[in-house]
C-alpha atoms as a PDB file:
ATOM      1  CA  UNK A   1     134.396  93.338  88.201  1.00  0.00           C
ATOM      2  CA  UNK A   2     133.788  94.357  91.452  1.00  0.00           C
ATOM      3  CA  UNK A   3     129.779  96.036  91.945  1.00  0.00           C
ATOM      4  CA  UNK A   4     128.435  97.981  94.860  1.00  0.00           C
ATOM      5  CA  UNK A   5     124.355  97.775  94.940  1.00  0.00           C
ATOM      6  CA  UNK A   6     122.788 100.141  96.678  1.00  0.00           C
ATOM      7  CA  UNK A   7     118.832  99.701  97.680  1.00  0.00           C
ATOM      8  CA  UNK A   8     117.376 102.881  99.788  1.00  0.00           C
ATOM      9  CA  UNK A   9     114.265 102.031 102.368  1.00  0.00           C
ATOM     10  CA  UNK A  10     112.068 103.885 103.502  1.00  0.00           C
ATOM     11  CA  UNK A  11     109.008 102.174 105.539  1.00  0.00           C
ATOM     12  CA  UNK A  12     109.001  99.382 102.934  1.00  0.00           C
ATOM     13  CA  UNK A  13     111.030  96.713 104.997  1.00  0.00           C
ATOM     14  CA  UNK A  14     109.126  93.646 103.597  1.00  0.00           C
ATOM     15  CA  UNK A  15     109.738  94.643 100.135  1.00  0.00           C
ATOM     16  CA  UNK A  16     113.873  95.086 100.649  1.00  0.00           C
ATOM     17  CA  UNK A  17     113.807  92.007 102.095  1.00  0.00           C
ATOM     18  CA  UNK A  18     112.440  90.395  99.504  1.00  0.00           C
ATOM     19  CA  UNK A  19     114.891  91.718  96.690  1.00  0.00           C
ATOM     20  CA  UNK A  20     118.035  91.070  99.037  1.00  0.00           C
ATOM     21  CA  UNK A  21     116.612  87.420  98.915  1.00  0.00           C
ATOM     22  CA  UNK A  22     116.320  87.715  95.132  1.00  0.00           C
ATOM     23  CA  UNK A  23     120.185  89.232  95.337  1.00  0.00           C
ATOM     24  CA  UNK A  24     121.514  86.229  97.401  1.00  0.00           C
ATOM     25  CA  UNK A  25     122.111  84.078  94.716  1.00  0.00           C
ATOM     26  CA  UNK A  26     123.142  86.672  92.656  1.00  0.00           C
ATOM     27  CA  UNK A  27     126.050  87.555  94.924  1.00  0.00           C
ATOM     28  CA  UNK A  28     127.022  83.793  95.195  1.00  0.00           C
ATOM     29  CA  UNK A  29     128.038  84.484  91.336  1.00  0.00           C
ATOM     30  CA  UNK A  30     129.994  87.820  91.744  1.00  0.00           C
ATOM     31  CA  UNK A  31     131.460  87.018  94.981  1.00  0.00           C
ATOM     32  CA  UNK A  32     133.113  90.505  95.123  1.00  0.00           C
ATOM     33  CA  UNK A  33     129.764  92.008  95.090  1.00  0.00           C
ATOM     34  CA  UNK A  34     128.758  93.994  98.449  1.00  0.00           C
ATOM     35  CA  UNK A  35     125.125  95.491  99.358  1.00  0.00           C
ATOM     36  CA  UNK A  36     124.450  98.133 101.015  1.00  0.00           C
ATOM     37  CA  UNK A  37     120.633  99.216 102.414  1.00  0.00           C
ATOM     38  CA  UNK A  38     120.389 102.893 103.203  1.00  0.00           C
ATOM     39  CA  UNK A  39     117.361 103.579 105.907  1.00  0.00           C
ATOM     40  CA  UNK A  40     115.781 107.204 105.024  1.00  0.00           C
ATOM     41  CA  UNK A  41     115.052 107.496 108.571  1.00  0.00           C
ATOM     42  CA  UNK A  42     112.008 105.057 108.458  1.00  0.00           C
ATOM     43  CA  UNK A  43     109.484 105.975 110.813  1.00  0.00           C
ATOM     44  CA  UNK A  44     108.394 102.168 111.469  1.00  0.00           C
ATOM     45  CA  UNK A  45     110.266  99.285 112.175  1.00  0.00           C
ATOM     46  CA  UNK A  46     111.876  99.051 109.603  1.00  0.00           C
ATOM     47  CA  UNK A  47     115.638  98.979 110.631  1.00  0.00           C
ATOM     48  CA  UNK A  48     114.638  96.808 113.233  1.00  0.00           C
ATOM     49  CA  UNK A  49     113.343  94.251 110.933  1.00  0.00           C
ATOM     50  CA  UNK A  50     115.879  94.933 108.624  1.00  0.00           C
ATOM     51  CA  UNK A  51     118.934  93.771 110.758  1.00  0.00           C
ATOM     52  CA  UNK A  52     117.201  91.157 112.302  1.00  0.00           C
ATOM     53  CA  UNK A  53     116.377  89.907 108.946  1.00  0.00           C
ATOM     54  CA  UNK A  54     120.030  90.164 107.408  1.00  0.00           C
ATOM     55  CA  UNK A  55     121.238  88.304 110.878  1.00  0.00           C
ATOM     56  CA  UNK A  56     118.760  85.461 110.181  1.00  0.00           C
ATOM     57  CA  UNK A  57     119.503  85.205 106.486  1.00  0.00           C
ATOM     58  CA  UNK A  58     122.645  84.890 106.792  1.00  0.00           C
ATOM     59  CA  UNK A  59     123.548  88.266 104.791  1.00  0.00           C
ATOM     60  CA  UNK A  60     125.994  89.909 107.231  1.00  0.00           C
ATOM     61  CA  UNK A  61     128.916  88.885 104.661  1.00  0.00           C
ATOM     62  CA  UNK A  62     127.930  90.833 101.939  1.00  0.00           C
ATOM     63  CA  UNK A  63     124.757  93.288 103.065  1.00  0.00           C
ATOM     64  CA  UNK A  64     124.940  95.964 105.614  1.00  0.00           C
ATOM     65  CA  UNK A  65     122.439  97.965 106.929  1.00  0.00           C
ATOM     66  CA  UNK A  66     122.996 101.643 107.295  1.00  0.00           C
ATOM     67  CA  UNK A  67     120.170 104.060 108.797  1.00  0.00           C
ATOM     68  CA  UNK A  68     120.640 107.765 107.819  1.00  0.00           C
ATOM     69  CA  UNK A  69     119.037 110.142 110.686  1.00  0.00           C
ATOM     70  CA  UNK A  70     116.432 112.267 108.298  1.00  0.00           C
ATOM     71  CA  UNK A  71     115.227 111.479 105.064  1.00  0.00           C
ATOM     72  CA  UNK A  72     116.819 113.703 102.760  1.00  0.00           C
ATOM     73  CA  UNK A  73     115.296 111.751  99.227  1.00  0.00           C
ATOM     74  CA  UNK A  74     116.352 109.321  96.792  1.00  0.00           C
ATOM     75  CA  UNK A  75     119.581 110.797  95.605  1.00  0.00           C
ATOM     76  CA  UNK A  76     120.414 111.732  99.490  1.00  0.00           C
ATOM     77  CA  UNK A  77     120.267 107.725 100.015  1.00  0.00           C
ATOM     78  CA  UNK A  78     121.966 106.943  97.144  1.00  0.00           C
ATOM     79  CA  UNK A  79     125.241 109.144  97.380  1.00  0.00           C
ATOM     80  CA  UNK A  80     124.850 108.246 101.459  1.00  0.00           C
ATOM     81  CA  UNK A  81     125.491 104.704 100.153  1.00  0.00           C
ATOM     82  CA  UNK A  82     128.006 105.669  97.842  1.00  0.00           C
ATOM     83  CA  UNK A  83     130.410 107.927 100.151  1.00  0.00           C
ATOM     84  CA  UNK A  84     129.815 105.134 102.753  1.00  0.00           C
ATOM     85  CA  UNK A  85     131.517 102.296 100.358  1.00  0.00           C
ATOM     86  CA  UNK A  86     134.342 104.953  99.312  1.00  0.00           C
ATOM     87  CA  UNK A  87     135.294 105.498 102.882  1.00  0.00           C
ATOM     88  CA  UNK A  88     136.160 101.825 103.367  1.00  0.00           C
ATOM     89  CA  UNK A  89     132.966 101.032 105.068  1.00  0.00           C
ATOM     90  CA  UNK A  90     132.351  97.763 102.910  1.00  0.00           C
ATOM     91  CA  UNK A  91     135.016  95.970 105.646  1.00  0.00           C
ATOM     92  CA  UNK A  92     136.568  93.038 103.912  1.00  0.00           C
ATOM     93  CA  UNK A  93     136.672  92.777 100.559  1.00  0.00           C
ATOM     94  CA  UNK A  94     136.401  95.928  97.924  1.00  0.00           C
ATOM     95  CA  UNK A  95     136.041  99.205  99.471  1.00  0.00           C
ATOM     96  CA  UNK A  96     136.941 100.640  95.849  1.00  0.00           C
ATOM     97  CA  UNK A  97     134.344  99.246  92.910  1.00  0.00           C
ATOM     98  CA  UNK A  98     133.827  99.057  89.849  1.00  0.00           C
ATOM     99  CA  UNK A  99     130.299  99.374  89.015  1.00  0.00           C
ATOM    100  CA  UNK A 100     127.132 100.928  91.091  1.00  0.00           C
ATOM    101  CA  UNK A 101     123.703  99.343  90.792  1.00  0.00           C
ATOM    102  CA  UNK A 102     120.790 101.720  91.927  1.00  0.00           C
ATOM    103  CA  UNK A 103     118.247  99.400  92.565  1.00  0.00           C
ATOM    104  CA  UNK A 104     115.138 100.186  93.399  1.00  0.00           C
ATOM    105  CA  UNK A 105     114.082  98.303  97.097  1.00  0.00           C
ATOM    106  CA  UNK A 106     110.486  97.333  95.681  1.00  0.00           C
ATOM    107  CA  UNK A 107     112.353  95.121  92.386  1.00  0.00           C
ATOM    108  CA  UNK A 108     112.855  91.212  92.221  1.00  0.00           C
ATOM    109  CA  UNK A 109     116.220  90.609  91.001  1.00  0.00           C
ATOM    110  CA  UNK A 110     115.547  87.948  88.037  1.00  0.00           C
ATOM    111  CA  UNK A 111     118.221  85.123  87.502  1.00  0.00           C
ATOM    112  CA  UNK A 112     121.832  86.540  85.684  1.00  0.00           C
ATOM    113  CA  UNK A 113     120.770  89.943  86.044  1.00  0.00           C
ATOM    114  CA  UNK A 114     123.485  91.104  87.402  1.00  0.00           C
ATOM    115  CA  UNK A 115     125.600  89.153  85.598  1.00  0.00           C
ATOM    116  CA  UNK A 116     124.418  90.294  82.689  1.00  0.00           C
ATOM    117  CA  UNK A 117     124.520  93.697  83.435  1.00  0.00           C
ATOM    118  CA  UNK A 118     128.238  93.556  84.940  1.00  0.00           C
ATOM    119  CA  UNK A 119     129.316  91.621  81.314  1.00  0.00           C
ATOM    120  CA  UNK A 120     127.875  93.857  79.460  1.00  0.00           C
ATOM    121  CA  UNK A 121     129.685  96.877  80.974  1.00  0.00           C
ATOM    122  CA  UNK A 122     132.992  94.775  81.000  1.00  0.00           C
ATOM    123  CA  UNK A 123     132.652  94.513  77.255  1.00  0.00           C
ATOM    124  CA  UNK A 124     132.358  97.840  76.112  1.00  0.00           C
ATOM    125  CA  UNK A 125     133.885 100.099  77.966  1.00  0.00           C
ATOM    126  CA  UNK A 126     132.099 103.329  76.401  1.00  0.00           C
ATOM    127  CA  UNK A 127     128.820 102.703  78.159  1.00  0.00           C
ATOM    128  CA  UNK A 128     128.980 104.895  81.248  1.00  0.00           C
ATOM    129  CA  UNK A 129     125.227 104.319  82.672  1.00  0.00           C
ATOM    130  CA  UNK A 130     123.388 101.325  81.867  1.00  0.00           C
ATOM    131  CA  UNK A 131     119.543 100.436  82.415  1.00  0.00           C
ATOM    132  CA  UNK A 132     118.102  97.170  82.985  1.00  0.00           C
ATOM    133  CA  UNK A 133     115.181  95.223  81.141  1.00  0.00           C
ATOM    134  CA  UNK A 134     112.027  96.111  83.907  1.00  0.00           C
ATOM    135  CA  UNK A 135     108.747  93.935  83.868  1.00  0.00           C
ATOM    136  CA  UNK A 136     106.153  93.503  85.313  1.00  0.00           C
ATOM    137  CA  UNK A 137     104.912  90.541  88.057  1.00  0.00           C
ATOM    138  CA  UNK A 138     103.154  89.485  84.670  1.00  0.00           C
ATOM    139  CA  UNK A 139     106.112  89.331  82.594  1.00  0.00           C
ATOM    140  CA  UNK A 140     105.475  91.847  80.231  1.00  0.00           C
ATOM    141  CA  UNK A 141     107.923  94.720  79.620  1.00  0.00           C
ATOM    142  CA  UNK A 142     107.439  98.375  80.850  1.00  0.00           C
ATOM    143  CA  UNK A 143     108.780 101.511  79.363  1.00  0.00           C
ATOM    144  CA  UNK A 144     112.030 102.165  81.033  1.00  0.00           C
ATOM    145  CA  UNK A 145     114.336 103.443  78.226  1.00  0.00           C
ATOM    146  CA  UNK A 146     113.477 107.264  77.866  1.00  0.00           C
ATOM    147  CA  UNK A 147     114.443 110.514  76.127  1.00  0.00           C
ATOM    148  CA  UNK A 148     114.841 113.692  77.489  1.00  0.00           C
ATOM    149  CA  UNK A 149     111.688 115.509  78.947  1.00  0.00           C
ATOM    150  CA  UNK A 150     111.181 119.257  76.846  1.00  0.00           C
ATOM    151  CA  UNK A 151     108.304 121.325  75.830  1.00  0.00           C
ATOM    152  CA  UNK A 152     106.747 119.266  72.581  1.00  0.00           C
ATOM    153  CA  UNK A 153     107.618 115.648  74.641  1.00  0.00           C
ATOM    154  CA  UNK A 154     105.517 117.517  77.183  1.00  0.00           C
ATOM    155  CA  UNK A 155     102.493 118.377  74.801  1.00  0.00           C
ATOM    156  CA  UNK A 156     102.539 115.110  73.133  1.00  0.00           C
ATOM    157  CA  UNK A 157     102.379 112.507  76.715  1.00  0.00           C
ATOM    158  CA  UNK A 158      99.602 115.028  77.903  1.00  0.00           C
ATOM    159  CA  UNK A 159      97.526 115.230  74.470  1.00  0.00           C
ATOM    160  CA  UNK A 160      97.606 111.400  74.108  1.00  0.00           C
ATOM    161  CA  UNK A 161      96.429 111.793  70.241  1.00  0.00           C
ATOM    162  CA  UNK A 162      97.876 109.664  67.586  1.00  0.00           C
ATOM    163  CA  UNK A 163      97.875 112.194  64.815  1.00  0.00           C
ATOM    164  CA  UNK A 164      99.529 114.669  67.409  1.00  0.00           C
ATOM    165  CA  UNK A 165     102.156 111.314  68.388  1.00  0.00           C
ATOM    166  CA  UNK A 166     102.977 110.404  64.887  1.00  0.00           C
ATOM    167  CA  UNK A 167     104.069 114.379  64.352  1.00  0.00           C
ATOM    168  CA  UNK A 168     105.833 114.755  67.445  1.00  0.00           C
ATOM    169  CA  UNK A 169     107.082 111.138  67.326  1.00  0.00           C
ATOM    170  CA  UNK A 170     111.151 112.083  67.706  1.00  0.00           C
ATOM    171  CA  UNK A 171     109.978 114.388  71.074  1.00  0.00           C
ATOM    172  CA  UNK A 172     108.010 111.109  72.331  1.00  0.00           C
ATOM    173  CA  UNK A 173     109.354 110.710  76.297  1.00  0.00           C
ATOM    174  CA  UNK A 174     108.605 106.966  76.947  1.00  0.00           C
ATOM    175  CA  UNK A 175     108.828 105.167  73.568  1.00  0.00           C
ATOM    176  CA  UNK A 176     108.515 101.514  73.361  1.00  0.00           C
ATOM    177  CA  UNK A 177     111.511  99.430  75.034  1.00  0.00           C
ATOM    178  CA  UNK A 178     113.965  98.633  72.810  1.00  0.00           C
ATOM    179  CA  UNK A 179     114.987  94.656  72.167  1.00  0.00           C
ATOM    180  CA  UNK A 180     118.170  94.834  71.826  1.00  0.00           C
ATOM    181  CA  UNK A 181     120.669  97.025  73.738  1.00  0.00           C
ATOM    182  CA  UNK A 182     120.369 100.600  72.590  1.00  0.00           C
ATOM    183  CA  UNK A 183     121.559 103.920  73.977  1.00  0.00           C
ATOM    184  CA  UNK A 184     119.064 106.004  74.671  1.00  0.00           C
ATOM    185  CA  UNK A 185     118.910 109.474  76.512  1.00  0.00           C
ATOM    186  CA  UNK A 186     118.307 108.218  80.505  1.00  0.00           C
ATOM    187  CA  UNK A 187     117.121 105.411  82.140  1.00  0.00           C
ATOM    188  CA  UNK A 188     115.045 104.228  84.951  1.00  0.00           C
ATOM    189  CA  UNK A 189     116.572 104.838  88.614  1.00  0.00           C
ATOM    190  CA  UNK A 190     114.467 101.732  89.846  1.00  0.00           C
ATOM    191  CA  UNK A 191     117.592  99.517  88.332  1.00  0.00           C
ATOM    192  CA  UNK A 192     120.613 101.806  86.831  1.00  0.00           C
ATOM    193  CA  UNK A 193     124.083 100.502  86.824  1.00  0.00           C
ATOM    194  CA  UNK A 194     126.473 103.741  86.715  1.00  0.00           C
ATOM    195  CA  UNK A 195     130.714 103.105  86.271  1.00  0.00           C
ATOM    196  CA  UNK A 196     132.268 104.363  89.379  1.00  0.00           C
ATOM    197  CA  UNK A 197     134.212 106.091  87.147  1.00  0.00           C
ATOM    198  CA  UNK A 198     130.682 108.070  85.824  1.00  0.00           C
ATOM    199  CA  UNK A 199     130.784 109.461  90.039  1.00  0.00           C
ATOM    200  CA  UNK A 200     134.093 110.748  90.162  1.00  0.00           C
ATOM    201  CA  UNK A 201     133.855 112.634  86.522  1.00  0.00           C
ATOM    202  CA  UNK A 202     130.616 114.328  87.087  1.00  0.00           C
ATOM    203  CA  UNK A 203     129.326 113.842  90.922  1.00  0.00           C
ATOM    204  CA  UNK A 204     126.800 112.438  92.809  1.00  0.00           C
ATOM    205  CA  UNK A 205     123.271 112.739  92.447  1.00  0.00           C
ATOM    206  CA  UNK A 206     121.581 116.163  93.077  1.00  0.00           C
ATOM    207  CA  UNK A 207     120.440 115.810  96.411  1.00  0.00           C
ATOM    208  CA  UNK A 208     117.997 119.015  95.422  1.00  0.00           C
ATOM    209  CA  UNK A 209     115.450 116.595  93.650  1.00  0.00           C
ATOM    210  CA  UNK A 210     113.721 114.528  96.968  1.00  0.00           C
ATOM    211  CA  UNK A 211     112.051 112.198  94.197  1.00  0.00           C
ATOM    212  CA  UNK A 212     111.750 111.806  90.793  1.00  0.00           C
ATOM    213  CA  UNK A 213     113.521 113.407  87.960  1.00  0.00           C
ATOM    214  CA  UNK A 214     117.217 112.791  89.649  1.00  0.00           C
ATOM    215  CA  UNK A 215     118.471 110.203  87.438  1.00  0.00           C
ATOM    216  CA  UNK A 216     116.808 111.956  84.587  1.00  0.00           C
ATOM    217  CA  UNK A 217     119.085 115.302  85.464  1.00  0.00           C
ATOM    218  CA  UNK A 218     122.372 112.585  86.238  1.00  0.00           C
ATOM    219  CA  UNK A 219     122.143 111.090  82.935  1.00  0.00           C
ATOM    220  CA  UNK A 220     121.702 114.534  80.939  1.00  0.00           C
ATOM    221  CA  UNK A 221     124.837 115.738  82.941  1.00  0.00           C
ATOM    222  CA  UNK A 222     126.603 112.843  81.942  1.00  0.00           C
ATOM    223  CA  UNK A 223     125.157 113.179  78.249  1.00  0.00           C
ATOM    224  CA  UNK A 224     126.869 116.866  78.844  1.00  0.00           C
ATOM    225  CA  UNK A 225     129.964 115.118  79.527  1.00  0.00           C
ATOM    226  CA  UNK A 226     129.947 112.920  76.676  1.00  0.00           C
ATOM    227  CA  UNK A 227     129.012 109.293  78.842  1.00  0.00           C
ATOM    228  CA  UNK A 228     127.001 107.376  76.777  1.00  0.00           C
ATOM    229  CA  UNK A 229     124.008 105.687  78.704  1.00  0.00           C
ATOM    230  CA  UNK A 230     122.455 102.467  77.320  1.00  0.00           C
ATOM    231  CA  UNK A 231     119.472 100.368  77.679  1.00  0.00           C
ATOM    232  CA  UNK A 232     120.822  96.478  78.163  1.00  0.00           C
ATOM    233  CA  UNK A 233     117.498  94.475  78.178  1.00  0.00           C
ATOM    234  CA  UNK A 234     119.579  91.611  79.345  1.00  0.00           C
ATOM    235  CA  UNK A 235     119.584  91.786  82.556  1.00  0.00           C
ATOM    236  CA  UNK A 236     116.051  91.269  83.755  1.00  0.00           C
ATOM    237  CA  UNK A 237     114.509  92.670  86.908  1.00  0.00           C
ATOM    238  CA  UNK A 238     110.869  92.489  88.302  1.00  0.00           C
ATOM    239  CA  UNK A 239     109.388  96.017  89.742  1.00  0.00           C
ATOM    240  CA  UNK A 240     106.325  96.129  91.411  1.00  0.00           C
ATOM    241  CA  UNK A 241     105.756  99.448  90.422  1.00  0.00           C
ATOM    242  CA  UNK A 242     104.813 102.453  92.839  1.00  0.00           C
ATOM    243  CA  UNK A 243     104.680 100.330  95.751  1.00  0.00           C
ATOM    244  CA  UNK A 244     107.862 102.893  97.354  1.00  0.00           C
ATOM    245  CA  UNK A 245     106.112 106.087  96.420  1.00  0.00           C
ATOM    246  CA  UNK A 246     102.687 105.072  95.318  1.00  0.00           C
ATOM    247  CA  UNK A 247     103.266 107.714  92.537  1.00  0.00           C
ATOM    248  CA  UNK A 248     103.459 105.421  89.661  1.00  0.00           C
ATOM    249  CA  UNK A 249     101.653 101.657  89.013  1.00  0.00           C
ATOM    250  CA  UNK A 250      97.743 100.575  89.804  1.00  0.00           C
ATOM    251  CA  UNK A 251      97.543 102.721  92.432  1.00  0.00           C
ATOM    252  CA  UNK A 252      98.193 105.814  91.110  1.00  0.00           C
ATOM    253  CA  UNK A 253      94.679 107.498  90.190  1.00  0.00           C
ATOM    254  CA  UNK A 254      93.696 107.002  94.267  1.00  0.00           C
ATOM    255  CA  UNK A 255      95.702 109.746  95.568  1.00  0.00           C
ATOM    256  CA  UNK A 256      96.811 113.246  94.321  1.00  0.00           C
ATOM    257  CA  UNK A 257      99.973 113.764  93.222  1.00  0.00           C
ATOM    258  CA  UNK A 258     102.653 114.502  95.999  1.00  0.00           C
ATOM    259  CA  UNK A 259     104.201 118.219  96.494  1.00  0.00           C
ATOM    260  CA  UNK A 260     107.832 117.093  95.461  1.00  0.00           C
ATOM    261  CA  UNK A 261     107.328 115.193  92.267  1.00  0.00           C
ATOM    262  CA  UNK A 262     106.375 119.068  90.857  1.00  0.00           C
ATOM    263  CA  UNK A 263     109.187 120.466  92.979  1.00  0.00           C
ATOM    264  CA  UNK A 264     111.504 117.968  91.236  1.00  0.00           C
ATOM    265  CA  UNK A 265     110.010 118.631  87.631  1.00  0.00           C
ATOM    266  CA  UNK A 266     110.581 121.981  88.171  1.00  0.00           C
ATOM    267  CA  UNK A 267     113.935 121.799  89.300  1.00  0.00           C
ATOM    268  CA  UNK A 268     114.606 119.960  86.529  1.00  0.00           C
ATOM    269  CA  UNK A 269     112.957 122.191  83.637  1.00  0.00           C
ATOM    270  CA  UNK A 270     114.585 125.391  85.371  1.00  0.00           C
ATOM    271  CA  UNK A 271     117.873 124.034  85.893  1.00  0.00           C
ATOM    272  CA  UNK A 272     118.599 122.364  82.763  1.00  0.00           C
ATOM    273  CA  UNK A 273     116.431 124.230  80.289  1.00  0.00           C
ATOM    274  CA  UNK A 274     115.669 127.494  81.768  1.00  0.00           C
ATOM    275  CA  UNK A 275     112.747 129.495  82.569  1.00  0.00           C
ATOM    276  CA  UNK A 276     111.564 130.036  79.265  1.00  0.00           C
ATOM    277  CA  UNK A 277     110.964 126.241  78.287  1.00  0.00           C
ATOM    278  CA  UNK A 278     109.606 125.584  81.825  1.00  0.00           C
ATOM    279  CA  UNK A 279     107.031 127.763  81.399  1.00  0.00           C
ATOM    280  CA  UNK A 280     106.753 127.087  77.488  1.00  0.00           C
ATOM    281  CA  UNK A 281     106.022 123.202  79.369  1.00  0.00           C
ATOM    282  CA  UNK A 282     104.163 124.393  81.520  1.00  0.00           C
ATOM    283  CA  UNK A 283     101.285 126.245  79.245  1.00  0.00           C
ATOM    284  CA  UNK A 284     101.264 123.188  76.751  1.00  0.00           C
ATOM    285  CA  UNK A 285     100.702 120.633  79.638  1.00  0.00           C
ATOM    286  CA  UNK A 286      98.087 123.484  81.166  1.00  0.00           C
ATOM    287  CA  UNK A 287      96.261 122.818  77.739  1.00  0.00           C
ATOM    288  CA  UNK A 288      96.734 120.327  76.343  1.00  0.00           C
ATOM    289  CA  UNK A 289      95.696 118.171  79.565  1.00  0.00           C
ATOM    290  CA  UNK A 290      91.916 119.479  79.437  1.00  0.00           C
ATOM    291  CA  UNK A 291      91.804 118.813  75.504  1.00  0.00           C
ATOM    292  CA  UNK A 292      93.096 115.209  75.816  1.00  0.00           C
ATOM    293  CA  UNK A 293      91.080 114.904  78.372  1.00  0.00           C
ATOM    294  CA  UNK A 294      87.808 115.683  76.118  1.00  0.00           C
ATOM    295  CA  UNK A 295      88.699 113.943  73.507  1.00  0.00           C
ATOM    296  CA  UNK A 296      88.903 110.559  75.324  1.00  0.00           C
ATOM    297  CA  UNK A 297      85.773 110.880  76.885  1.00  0.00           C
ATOM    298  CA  UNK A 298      84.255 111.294  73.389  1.00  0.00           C
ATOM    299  CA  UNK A 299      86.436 107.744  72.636  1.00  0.00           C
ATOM    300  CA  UNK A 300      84.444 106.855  76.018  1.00  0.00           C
ATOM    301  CA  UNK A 301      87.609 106.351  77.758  1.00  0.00           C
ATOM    302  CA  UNK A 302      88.726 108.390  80.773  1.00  0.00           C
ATOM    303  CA  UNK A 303      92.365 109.309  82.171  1.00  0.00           C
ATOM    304  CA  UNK A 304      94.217 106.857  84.442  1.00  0.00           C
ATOM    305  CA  UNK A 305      95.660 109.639  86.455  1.00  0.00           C
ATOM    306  CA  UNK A 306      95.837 111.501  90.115  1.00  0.00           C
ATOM    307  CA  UNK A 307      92.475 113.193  91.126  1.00  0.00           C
ATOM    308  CA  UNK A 308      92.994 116.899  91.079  1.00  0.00           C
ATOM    309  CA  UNK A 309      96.229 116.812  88.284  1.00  0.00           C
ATOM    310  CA  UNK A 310      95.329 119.583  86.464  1.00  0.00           C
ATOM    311  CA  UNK A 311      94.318 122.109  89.381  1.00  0.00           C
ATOM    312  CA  UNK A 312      97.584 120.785  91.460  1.00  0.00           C
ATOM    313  CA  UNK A 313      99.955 121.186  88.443  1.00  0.00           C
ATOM    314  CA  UNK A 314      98.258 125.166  88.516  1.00  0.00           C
ATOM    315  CA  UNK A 315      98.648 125.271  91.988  1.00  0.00           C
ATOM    316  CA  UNK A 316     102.277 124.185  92.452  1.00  0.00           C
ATOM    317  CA  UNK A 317     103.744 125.796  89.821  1.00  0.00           C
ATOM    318  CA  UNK A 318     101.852 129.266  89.758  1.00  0.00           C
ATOM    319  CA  UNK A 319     100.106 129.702  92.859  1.00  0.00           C
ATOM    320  CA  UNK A 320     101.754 128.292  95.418  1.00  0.00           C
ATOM    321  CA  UNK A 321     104.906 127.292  94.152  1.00  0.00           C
ATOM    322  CA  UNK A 322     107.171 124.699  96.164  1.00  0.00           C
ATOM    323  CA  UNK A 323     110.635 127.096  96.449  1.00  0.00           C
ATOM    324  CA  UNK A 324     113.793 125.553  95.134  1.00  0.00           C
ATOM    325  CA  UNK A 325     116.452 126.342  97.446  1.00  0.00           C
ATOM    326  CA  UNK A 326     119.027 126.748  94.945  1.00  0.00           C
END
């Protein structure tokens, strides 16, 4: 099979470079493999360093480099990437593939990976979208298979209360990762392999989501199609989480929460769920975040989250909404 990855930058040049060199010996094993690195416009050096670094590697053969003039968000990067391998821009060798691997540019691919992945797909040809094992630099595995976001998922990840889990256990979001391949509702964009097949039947990736929540919406549309999407904890990848975005991973309790990860949850609630169950969302989160709150500081524990959630989840949504151009 023939697999286009595509890895989007943006200001993390060290961090691509390092998973192309954890691709290179990947690609020695699926010669008809071809990567392409979109550049969101990176305000640094980063395409610079990034073409210098492909030259000096050795990479020209298989990578190319392509710098977009704005950045337009995840999806935008991806689908650039996409379009660009469609049009014949992967030069010699397959302009037309197979597979698409999303990969996420601060991931270590692990050894067979994408071998794995690619077999896996091969052999049953009903899996549409398929999701890699992620861990962490430690090893251990992080949550990556998910189910669809709604109201109750909503109450239970904000309320954090077993009694209020075991009840709501079938609405859980982020349930433990399978071990053994499973389908599940969506997976992780940091390493999704979609059929090029998945593209052409339902689209690209909405471009309206900047970051976070697109592949959620893509796999629900594809669920909507009837594509099955699977978790395949074979192929192994490392993902130093939030280093991209600084959204997610250690980091995350340092900063508040970014303007477009509430745009794109939004989007998401209103588009595929309607107003009604957004704000339905919406009023369980508003309360259910100060309750869970209080009762793990009587546990003497405290939440691991943003400063200023609660007031910037009010003021995004309610009082100084983020507009959602479509």
């Amino acid at each position: 099979m023939s697999t286009l990855v595509v890895i989007v930058n943006y200001r993390t040049p060290d961090l691509t470079i390092e998973c192309l060199r954890s691709l290179s010996p990947e690609v020695a094993k699926s010669p008809k493999t071809r990567v392409v690195v979109v550049d969101n416009a990176s305000p640094d050096d980063s395409v610079p360093r990034l073409r210098e670094a492909i030259g000096t590697l050795s990479f020209e053969s298989w990578c190319h480099l392509l710098p977009m003039p704005l950045n337009g968000g995840f999806a935008y990067g991806n689908n650039a990437g996409i379009s660009w391998a469609r049009e014949g821009g992967a030069g010699p060798g397959p302009s037309e593939f197979d597979l698409v691997w999303l990969l996420n540019p601060d991931t270590i691919v692990l050894e067979g990976a994408l071998q794995d992945l690619e077999r896996y797909m091969r052999e049953n040809p009903s899996v549409g979208i398929g999701g890699s094992r992620i861990v962490n630099p430690d090893g251990s595995t992080r949550q990556s298979a998910f189910r669809f976001p709604s109201p109750l998922g909503e109450l239970e990840s904000t309320l954090r209360l077993g009694l209020a889990s075991r009840v709501l256990r079938r609405f859980i979001i982020a349930p433990p990762a399978p071990s053994q391949a499973t389908r599940v509702d969506w997976v992780s964009g940091a390493s999704m392999m979609v059929r090029a097949s998945v593209f052409a039947q339902i689209g690209q990736l909405d471009e309206g989501y900047f970051m976070y929540f697109e592949e959620t919406d893509f796999c629900l549309k594809a669920a909507r199609s009837g594509i099955e999407c699977w978790y395949l904890p074979e192929g192994r990848i490392v993902h130093l989480v939030g280093q991209s975005s600084g959204v997610t991973g250690a980091a995350r309790h340092r900063k508040r929460r970014p303007g477009y990860w509430f745009a794109s949850r939004s989007r998401y609630f209103r588009r595929n769920l309607g107003s009604t169950a957004f704000h339905a969302a919406n009023l369980l989160w508003l309360l259910a975040y100060p309750l869970g709150s209080l009762l793990l500081a009587v546990r003497g524990k405290k939440r691991d989250e943003p400063p200023l959630l609660w007031w910037d989840f009010l003021r995004f949504n309610y009082l100084s909404p983020a507009r959602d151009p479509n």
